[in-house]
Protein backbone atom coordinates (compact mmCIF):
# COMPACT_ATOMS: atom_id res chain seq x y z
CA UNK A 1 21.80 35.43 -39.74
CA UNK A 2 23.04 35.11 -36.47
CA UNK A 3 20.75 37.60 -34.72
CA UNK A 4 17.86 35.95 -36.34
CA UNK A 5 18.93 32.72 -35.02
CA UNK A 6 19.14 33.88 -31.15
CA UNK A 7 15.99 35.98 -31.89
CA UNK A 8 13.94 32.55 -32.56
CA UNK A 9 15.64 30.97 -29.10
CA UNK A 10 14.77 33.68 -27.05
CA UNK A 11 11.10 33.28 -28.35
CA UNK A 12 11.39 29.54 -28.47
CA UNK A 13 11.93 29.72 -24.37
CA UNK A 14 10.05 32.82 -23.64
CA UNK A 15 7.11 32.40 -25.42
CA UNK A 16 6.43 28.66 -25.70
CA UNK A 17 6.85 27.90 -21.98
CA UNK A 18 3.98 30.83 -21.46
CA UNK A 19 1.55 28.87 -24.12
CA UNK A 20 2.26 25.21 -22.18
CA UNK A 21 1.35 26.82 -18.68
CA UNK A 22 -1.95 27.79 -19.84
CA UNK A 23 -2.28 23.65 -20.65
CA UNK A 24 -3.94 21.88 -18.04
CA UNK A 25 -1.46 18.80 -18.38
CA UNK A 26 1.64 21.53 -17.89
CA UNK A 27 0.09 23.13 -15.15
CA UNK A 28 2.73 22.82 -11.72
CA UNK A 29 2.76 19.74 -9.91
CA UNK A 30 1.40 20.06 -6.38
CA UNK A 31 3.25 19.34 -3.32
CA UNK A 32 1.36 16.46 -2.74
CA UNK A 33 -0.49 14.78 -5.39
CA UNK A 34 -3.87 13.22 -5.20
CA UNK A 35 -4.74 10.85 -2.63
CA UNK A 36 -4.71 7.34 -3.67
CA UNK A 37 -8.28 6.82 -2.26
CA UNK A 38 -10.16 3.69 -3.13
CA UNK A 39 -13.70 3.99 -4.39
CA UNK A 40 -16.36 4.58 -1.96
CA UNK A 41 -16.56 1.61 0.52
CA UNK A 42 -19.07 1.23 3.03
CA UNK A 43 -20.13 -1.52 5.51
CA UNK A 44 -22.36 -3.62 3.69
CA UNK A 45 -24.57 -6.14 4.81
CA UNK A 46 -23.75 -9.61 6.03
CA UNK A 47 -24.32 -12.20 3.31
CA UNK A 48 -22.19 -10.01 1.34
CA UNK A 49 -18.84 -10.89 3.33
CA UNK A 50 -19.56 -14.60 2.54
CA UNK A 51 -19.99 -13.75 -1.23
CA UNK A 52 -16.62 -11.67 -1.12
CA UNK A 53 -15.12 -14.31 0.63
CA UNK A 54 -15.97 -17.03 -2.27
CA UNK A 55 -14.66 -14.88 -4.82
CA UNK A 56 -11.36 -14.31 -2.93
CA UNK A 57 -10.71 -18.04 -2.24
CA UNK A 58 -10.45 -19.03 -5.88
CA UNK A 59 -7.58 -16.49 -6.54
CA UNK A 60 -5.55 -18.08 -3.42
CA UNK A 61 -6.17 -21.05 -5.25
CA UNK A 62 -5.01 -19.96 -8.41
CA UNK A 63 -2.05 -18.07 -6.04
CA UNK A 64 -1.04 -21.64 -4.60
CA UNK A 65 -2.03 -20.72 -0.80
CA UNK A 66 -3.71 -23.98 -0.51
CA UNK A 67 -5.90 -26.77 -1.41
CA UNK A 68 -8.41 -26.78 1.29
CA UNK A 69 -11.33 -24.57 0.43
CA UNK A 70 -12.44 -23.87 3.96
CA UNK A 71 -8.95 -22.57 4.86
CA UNK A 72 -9.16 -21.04 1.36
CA UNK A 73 -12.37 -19.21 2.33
CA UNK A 74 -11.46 -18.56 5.71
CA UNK A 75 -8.35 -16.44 4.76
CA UNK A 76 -10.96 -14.79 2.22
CA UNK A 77 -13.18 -13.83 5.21
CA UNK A 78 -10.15 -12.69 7.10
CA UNK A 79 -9.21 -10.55 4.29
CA UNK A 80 -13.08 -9.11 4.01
CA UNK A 81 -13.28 -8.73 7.48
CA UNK A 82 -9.90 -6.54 7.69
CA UNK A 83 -10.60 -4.88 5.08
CA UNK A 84 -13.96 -3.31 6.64
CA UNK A 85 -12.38 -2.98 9.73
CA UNK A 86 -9.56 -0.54 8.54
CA UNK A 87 -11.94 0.99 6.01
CA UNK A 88 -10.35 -0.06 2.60
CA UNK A 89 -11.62 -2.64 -0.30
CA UNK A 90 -10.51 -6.28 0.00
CA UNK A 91 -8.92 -5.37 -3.30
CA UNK A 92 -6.50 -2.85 -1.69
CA UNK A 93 -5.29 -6.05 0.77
CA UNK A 94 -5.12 -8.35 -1.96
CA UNK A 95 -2.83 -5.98 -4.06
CA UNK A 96 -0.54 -5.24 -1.62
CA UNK A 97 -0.26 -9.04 -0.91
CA UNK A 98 0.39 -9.36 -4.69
CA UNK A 99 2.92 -6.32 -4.90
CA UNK A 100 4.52 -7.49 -1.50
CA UNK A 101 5.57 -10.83 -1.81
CA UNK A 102 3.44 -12.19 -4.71
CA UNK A 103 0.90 -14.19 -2.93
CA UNK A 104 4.52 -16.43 -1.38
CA UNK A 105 3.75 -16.84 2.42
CA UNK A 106 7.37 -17.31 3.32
CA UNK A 107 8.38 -14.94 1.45
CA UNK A 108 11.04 -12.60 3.15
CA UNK A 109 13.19 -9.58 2.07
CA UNK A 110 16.69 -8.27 2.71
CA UNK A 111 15.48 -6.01 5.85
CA UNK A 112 13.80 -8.91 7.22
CA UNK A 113 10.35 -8.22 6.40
CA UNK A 114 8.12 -11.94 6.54
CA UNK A 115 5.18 -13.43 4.65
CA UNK A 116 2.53 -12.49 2.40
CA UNK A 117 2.28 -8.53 3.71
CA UNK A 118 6.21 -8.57 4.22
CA UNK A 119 5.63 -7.28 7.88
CA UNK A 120 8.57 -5.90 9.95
CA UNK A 121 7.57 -7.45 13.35
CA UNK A 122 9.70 -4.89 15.58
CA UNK A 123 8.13 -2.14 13.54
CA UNK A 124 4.77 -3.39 14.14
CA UNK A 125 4.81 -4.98 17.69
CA UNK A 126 8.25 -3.39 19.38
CA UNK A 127 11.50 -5.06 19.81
CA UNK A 128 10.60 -6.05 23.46
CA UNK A 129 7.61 -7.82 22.68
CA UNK A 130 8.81 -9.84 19.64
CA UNK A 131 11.86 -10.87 21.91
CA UNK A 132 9.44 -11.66 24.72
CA UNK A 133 6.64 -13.16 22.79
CA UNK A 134 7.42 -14.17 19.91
CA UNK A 135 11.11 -15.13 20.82
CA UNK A 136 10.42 -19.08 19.86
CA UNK A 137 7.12 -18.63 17.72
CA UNK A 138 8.67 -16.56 15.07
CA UNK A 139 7.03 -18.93 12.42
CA UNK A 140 3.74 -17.15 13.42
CA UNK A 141 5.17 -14.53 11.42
CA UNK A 142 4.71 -16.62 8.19
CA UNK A 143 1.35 -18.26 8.86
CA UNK A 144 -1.22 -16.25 6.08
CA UNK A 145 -4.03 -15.50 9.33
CA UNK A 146 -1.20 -13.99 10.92
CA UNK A 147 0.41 -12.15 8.78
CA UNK A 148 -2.85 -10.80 7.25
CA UNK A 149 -4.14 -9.46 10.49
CA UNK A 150 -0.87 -7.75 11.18
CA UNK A 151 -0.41 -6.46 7.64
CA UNK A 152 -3.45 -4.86 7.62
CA UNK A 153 -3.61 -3.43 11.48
CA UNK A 154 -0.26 -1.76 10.86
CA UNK A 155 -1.46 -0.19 7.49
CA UNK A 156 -4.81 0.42 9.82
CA UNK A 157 -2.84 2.21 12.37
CA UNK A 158 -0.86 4.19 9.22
CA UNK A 159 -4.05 5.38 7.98
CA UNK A 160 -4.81 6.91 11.39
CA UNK A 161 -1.81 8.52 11.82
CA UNK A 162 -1.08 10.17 8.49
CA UNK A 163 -4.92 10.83 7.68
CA UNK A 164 -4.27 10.15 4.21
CA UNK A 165 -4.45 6.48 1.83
CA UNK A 166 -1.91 7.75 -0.36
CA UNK A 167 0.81 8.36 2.64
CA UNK A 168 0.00 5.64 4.14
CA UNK A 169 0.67 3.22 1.66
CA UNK A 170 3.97 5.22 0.98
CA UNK A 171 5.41 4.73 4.88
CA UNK A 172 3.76 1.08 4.81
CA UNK A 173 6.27 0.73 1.89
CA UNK A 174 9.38 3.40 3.33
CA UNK A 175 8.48 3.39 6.25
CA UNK A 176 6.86 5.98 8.44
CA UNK A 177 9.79 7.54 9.50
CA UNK A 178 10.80 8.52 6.28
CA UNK A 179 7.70 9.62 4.83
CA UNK A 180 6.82 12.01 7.85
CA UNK A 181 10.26 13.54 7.58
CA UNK A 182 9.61 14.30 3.92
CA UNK A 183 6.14 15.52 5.12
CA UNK A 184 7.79 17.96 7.34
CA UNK A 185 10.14 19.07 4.82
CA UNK A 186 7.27 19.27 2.08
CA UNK A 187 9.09 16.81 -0.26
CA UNK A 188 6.85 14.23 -0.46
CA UNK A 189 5.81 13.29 -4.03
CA UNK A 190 3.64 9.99 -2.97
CA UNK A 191 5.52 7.06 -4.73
CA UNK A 192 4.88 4.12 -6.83
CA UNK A 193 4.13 1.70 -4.73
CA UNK A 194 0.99 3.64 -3.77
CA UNK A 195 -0.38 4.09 -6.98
């Protein structure tokens, strides 16, 4: 009985594991997973920003980030026009706003990271320059145009540098520090925060 019974275990993990490789859902996990790339987004033409823009500004509404629709629409142009700049949809922007600080413009986290895109000024700008420019405007930090056009530069500049959406919305979130070091060591998984 006993032979029998470490018989079936030995073909329980020999021979199953070999029938749940051959599935494509058990197949090994890559080093690095699929890119988190949007859907294709291309410059499009110019009364198209201002249609963007008026379906943004109702959500801010709805998000409590005013009551005045031109500054409502404004910050939904802002958010078009950043969005074509750095190559990504509006959507991406307005999701990380959401995920970041949910739509709260003075929001601001443990590590000190401010406003609706929870931006680190000395990451972004350098400690110099925040000391030497920003040193009694720090409020700027909080304003939505502001924090907008830095969020999305800085995640602009992380897409240049790590050639990939996916890791760059990883060391927007860790930090790029700590995602190239994982990239070096071939550990990175990609995270949540990216998908």
């Amino acid at each position: 009985m006993q032979t029998k019974v470490q018989i079936w275990l030995i073909s329980l993990f020999l021979v199953v594991p070999v029938f749940m490789l051959r599935e494509p859902s058990f197949s090994p996990r890559r080093l690095i997973s699929e890119p988190v790339s949007p859907p294709e987004f291309t410059t499009f033409a110019m009364d198209r920003y201002d249609d963007l823009a008026f379906r943004i500004a109702p959500l801010l509404a709805e998000r409590r980030l005013g009551q005045d629709p031109q500054a409502l629409l404004d910050l939904g142009q802002l958010i078009v026009e950043k969005s074509v700049e750095i190559d990504v949809p509006p959507s991406l922007l307005l999701a990380m706003i959401d995920v970041e600080s949910t739509f709260d413009p003075c929001a601001i986290s443990v590590v000190g990271a401010k406003g609706l895109m929870q931006v680190m000024p000395a990451r972004i700008l350098g400690n110099d320059h925040v000391r030497s420019r920003f040193a009694f405007r720090g409020h700027e930090f909080y304003d939505p145009h502001w924090n907008i056009q830095f969020g999305a530069d800085y995640l602009g500049y992380l897409i240049d540098r790590f050639g990939d959406l996916d890791v760059a919305l990883t060391a927007y979130n860790q930090g790029p520090t700590r995602v190239a070091k994982k990239l070096r060591r071939r550990t990175f998984r990609g995270s949540n925060y990216a998908r």
